[in-house]
Protein backbone atom coordinates (compact mmCIF):
# COMPACT_ATOMS: atom_id res chain seq x y z
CA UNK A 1 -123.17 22.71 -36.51
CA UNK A 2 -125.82 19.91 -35.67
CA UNK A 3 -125.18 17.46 -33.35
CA UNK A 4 -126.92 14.32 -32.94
CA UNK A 5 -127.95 13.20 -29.28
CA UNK A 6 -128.90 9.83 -28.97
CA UNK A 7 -130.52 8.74 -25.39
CA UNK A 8 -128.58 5.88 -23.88
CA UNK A 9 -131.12 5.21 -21.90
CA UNK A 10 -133.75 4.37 -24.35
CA UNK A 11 -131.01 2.12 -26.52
CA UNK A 12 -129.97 4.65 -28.82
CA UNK A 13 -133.75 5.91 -29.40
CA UNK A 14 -133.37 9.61 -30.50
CA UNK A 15 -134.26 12.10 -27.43
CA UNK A 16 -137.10 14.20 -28.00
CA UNK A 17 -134.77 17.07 -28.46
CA UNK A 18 -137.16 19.97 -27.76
CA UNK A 19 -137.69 18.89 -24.65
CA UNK A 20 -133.75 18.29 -24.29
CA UNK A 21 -132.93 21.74 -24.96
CA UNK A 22 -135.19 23.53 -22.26
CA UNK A 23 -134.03 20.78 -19.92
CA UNK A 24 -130.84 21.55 -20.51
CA UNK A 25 -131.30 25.56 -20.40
CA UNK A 26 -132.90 24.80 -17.41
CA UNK A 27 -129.90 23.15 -15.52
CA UNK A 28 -127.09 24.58 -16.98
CA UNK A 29 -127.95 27.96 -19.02
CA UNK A 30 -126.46 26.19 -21.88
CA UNK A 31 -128.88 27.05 -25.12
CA UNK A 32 -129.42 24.58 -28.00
CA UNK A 33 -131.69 25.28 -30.74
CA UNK A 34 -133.66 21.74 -31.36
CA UNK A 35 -133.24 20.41 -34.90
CA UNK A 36 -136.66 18.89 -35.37
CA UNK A 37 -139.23 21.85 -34.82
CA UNK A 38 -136.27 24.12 -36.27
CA UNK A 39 -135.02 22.70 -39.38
CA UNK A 40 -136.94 19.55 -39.77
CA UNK A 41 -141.02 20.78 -39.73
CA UNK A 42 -141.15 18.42 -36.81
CA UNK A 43 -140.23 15.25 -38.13
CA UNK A 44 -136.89 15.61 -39.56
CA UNK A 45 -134.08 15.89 -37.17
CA UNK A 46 -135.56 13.76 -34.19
CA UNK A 47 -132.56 13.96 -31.28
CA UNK A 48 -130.73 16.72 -33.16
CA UNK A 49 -129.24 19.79 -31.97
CA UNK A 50 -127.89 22.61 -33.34
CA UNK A 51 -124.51 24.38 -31.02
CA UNK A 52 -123.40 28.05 -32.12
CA UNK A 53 -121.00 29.33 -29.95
CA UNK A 54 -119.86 33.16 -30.04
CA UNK A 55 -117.62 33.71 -27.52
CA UNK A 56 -114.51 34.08 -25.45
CA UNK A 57 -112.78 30.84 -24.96
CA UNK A 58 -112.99 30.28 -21.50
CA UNK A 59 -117.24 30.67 -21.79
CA UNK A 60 -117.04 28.09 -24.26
CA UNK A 61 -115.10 25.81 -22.22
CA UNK A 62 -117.36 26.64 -19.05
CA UNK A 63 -120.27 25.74 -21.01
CA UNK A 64 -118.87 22.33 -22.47
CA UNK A 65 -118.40 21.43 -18.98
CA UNK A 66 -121.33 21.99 -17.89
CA UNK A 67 -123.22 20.15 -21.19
CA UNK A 68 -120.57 17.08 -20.81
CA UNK A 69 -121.84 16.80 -16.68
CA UNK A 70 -125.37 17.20 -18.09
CA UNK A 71 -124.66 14.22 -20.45
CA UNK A 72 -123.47 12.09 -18.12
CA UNK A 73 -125.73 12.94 -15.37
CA UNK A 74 -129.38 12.29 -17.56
CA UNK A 75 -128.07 10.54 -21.14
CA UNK A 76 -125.35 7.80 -20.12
């Protein structure tokens, strides 16, 4: 699935989502694929991410946790 992340900050400017994905791997060991260098050629895709999940339940939930404190921490 691709999700679309949209900095708050920046009034709904697209985040450079490259950069959001190692920042994010970073803090939470949470991994995101970024949708512009991967599916878009870089330009396509600006602030788009794509989530796979493979996994028990409870490491899915874990790692939604820690993405939704990540979100409100450095995107609200």
């Amino acid at each position: 699935a691709l999700v679309q992340f949209r900095n708050m900050r920046e009034r709904g400017v697209p985040v450079d989502d490259a950069a959001l994905v190692l920042d994010v791997l970073e803090k939470t060991k949470v991994l995101f694929m970024p949708g512009s260098p991967c599916f878009g050629l870089g330009t396509d895709f600006k602030g788009w991410v794509r989530i796979g999940y493979a996994c028990e339940t409870e490491v899915l939930e874990k790692g939604l946790k820690l993405l939704g404190q990540y979100v409100e921490e450095h995107l609200l």
